[in-house]
PDB file of N, CA and C in Angstrom:
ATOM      1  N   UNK A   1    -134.306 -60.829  74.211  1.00  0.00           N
ATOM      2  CA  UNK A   1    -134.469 -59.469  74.688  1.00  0.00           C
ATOM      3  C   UNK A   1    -134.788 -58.570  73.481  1.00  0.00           C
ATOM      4  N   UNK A   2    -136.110 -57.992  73.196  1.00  0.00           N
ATOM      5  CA  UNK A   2    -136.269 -57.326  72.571  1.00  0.00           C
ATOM      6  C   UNK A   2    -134.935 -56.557  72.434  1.00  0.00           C
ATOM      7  N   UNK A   3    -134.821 -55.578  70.899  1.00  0.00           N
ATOM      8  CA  UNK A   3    -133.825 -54.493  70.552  1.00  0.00           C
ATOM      9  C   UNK A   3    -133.813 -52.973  71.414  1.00  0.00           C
ATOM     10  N   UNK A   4    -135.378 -52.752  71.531  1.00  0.00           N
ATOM     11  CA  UNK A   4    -135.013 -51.414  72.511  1.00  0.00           C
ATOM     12  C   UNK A   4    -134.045 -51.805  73.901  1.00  0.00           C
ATOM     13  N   UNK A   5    -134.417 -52.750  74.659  1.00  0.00           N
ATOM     14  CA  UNK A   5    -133.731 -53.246  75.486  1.00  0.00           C
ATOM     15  C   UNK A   5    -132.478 -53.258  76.054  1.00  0.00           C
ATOM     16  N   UNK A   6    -131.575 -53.406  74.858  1.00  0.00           N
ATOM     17  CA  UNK A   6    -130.628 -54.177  74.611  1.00  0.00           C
ATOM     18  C   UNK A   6    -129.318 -53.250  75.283  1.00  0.00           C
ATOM     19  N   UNK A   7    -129.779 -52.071  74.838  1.00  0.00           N
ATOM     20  CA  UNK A   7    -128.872 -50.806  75.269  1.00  0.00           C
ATOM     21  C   UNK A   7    -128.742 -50.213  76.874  1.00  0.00           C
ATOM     22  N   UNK A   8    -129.812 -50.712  77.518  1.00  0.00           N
ATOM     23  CA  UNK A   8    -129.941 -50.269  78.894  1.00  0.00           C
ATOM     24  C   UNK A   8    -129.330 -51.244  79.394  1.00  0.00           C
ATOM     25  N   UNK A   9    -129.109 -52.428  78.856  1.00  0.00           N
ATOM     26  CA  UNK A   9    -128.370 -53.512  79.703  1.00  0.00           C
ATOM     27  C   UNK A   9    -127.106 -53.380  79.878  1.00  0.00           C
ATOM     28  N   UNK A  10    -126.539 -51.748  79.334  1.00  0.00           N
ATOM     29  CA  UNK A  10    -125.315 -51.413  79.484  1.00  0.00           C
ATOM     30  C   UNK A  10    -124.900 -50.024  80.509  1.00  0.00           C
ATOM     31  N   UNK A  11    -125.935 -50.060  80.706  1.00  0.00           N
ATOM     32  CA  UNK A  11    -125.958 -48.559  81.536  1.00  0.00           C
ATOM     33  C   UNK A  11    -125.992 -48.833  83.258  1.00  0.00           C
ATOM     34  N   UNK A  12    -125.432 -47.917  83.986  1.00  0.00           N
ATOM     35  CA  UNK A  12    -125.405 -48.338  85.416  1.00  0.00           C
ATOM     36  C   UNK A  12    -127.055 -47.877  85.727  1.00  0.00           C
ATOM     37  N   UNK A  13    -126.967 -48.709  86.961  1.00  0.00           N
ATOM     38  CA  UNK A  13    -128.503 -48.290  87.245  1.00  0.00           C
ATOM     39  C   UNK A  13    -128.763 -46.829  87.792  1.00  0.00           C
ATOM     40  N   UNK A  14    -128.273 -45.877  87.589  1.00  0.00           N
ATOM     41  CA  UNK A  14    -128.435 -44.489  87.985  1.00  0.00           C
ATOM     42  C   UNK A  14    -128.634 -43.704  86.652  1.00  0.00           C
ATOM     43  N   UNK A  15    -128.499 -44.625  85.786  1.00  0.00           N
ATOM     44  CA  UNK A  15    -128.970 -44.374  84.238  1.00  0.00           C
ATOM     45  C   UNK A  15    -129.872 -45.050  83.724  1.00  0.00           C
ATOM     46  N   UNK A  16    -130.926 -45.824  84.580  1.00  0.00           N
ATOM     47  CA  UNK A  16    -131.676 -46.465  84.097  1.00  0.00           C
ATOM     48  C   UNK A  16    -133.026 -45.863  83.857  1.00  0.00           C
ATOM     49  N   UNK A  17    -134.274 -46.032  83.024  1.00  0.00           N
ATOM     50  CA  UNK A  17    -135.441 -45.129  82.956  1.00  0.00           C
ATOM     51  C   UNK A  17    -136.011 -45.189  84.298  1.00  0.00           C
ATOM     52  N   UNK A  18    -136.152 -45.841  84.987  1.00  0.00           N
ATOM     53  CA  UNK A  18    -137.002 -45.532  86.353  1.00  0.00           C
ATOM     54  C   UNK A  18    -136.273 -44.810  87.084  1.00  0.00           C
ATOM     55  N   UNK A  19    -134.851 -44.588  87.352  1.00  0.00           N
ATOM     56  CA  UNK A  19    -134.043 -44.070  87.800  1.00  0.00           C
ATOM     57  C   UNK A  19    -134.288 -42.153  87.589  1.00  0.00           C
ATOM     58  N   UNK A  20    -133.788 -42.090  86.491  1.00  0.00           N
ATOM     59  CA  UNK A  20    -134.786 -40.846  85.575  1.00  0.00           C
ATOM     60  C   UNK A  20    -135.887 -40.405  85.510  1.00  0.00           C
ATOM     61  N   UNK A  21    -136.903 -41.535  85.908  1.00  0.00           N
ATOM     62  CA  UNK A  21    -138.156 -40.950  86.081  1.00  0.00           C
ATOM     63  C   UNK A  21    -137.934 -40.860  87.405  1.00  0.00           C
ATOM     64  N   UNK A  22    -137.812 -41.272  88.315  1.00  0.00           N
ATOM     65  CA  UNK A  22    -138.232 -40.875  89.369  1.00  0.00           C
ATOM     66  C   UNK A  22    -137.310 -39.706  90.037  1.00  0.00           C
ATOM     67  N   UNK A  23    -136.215 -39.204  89.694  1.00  0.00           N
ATOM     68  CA  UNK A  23    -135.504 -38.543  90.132  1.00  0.00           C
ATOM     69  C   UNK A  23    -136.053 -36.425  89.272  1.00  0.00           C
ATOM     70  N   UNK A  24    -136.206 -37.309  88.439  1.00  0.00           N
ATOM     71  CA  UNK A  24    -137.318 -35.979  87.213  1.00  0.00           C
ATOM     72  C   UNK A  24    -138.487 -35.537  88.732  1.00  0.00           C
ATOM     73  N   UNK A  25    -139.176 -36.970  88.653  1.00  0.00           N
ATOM     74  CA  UNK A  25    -140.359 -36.697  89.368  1.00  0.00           C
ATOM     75  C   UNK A  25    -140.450 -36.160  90.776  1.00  0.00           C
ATOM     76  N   UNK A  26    -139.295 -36.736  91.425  1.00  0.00           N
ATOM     77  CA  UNK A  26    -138.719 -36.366  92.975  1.00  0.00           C
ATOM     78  C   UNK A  26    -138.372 -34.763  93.293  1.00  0.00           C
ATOM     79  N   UNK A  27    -137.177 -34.252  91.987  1.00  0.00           N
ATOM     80  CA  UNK A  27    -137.433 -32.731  91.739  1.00  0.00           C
ATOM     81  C   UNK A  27    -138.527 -32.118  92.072  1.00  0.00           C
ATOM     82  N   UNK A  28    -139.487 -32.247  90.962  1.00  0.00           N
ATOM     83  CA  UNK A  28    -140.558 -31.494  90.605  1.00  0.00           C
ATOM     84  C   UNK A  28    -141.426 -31.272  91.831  1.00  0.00           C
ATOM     85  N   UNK A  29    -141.606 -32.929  92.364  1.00  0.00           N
ATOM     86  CA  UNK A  29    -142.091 -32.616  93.535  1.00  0.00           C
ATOM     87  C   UNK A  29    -141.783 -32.360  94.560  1.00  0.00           C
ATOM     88  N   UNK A  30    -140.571 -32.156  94.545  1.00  0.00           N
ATOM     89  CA  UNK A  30    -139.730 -31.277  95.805  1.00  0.00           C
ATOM     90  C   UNK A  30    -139.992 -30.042  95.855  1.00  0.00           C
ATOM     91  N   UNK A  31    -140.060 -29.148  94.565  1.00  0.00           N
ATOM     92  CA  UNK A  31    -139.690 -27.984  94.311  1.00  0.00           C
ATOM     93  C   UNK A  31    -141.423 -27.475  94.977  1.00  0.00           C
ATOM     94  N   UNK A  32    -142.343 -28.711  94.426  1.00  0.00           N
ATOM     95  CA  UNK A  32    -143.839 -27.488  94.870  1.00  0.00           C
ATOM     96  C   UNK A  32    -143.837 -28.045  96.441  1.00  0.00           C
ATOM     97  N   UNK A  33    -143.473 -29.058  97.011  1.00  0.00           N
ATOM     98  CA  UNK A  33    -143.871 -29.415  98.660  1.00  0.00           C
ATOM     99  C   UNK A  33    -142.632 -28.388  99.593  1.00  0.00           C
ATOM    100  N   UNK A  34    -141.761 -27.831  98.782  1.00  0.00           N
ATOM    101  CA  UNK A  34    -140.649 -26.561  99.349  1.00  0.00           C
ATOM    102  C   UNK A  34    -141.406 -25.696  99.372  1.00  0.00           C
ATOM    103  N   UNK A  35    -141.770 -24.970  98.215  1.00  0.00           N
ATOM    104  CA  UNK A  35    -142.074 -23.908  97.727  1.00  0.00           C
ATOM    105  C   UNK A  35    -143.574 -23.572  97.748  1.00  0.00           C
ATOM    106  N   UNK A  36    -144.450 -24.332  97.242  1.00  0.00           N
ATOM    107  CA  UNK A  36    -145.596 -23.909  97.302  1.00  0.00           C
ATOM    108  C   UNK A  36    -146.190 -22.867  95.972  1.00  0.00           C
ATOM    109  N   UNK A  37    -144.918 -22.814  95.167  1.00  0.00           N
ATOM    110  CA  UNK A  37    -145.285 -21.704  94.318  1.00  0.00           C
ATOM    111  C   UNK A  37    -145.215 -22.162  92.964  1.00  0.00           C
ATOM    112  N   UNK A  38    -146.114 -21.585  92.145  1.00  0.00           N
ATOM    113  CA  UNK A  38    -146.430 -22.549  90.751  1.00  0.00           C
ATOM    114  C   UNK A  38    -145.556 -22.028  89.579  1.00  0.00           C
ATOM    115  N   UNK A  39    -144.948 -20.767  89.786  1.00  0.00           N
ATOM    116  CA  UNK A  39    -143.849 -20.207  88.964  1.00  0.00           C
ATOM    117  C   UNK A  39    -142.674 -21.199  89.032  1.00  0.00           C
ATOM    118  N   UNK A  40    -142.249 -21.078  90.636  1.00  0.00           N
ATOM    119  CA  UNK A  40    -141.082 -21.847  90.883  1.00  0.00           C
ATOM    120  C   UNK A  40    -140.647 -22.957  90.596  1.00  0.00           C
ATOM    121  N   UNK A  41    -141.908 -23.813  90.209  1.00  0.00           N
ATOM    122  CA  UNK A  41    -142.118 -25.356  90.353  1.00  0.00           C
ATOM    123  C   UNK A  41    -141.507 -25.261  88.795  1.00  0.00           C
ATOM    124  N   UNK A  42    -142.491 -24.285  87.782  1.00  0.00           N
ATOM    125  CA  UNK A  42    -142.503 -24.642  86.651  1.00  0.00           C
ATOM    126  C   UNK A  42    -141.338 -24.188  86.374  1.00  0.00           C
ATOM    127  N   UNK A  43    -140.123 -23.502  86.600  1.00  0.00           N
ATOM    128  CA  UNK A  43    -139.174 -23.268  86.361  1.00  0.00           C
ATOM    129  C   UNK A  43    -137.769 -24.174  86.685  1.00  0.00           C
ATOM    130  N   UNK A  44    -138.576 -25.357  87.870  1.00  0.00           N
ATOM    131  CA  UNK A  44    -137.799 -26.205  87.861  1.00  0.00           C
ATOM    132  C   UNK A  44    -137.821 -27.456  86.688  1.00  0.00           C
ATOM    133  N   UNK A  45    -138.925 -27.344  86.419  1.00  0.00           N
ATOM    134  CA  UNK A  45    -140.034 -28.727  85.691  1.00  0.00           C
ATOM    135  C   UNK A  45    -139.124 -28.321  84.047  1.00  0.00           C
ATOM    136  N   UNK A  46    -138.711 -27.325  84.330  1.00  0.00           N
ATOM    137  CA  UNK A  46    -139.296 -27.306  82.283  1.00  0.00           C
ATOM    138  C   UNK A  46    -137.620 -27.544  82.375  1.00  0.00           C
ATOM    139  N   UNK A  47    -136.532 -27.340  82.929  1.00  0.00           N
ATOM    140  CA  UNK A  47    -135.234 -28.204  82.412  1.00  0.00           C
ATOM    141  C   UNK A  47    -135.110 -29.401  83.035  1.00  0.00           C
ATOM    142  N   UNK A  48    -136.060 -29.662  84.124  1.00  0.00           N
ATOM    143  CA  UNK A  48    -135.876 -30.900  84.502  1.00  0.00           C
ATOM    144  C   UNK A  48    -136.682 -31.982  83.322  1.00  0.00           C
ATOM    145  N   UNK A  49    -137.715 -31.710  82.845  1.00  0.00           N
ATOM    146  CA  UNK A  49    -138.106 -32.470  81.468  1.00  0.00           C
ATOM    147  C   UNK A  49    -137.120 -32.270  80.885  1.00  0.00           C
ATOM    148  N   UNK A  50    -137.099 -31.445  80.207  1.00  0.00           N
ATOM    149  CA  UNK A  50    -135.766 -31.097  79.532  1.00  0.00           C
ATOM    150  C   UNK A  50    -134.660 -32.537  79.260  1.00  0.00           C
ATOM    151  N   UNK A  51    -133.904 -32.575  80.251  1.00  0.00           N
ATOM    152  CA  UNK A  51    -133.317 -33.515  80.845  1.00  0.00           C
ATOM    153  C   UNK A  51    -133.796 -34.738  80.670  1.00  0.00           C
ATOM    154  N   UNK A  52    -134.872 -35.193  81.208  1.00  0.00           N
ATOM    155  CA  UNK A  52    -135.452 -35.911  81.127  1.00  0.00           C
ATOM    156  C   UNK A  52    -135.813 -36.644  79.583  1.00  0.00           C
ATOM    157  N   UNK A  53    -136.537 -36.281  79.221  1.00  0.00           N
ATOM    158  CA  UNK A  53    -137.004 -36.019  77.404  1.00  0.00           C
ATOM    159  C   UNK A  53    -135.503 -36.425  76.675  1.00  0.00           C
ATOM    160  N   UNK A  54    -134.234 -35.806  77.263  1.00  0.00           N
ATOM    161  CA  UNK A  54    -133.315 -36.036  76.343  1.00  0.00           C
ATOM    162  C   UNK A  54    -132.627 -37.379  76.750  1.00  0.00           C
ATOM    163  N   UNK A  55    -132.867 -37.486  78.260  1.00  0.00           N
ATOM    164  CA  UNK A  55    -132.150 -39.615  78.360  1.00  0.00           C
ATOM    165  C   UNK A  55    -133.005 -40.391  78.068  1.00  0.00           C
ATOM    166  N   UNK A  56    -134.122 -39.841  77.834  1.00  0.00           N
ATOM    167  CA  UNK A  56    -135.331 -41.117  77.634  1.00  0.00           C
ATOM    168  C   UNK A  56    -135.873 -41.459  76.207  1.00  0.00           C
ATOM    169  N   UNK A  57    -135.942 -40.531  75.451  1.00  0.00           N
ATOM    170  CA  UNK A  57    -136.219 -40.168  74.145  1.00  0.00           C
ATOM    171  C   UNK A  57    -134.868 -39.971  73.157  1.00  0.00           C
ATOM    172  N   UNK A  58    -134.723 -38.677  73.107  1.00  0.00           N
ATOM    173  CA  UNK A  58    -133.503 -38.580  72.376  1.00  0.00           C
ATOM    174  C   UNK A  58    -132.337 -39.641  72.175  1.00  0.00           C
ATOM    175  N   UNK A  59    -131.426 -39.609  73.148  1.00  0.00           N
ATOM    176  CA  UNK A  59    -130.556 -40.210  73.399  1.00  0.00           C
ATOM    177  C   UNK A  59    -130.498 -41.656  73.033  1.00  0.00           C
ATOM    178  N   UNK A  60    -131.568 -42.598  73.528  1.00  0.00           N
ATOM    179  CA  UNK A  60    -131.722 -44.201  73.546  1.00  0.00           C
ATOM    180  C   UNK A  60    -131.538 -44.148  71.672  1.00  0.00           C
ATOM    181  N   UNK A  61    -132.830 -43.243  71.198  1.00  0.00           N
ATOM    182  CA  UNK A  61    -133.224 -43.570  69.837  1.00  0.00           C
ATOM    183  C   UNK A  61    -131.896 -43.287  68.828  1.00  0.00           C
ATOM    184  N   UNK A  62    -130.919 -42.424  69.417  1.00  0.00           N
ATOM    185  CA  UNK A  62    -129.697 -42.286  68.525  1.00  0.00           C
ATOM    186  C   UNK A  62    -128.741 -43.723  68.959  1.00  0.00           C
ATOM    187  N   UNK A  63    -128.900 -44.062  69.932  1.00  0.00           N
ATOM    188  CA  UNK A  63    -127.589 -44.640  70.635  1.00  0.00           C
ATOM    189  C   UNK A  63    -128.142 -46.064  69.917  1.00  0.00           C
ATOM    190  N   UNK A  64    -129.263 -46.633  69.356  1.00  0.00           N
ATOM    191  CA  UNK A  64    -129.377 -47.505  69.303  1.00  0.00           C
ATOM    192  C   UNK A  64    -130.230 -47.869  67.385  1.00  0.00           C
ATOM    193  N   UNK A  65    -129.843 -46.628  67.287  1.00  0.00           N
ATOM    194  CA  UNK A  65    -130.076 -46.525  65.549  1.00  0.00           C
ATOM    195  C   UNK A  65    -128.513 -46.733  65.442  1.00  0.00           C
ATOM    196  N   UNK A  66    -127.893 -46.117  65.940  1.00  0.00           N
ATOM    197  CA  UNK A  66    -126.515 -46.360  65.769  1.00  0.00           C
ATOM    198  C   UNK A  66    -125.659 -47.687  65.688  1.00  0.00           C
ATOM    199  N   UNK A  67    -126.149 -48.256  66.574  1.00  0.00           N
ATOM    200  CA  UNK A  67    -126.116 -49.772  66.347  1.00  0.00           C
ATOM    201  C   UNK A  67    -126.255 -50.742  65.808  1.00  0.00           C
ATOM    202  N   UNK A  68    -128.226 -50.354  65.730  1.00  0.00           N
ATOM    203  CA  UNK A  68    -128.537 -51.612  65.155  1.00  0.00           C
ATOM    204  C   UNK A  68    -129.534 -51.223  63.699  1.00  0.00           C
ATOM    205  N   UNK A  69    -129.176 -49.940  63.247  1.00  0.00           N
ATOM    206  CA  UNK A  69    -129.707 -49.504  62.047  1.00  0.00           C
ATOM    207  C   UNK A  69    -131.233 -48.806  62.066  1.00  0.00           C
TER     208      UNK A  69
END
């Protein structure tokens, strides 16, 4: 198993990246098939990246420098 890997094999699956992506993505597209409005959407979008950006990016790359150097 590759090293990026290694760390998700510890996480429940409601923490997993597809999990995250699609729940990011499910938002976003909730917010414009509700709403219809491109302010609203983007006001959901930009902490839902947010969020996003920080379990997918951030987070893995500390949690697993931490580990394995």
């Amino acid at each position: 198993m590759p090293e990026s890997e290694k760390g998700w094999a510890y996480k429940p699956w409601w923490c997993q990246p597809w999990s995250i992506v699609l729940t990011g993505i499910g938002f976003i597209a909730g917010s414009w098939f509700m709403f219809k409005m491109l302010w609203l959407t983007l006001l959901v979008a930009i902490p839902v990246l947010t969020w996003m950006g920080y379990f997918l990016i951030v987070y893995p790359k500390a949690f697993f420098q931490s580990f394995y150097g």
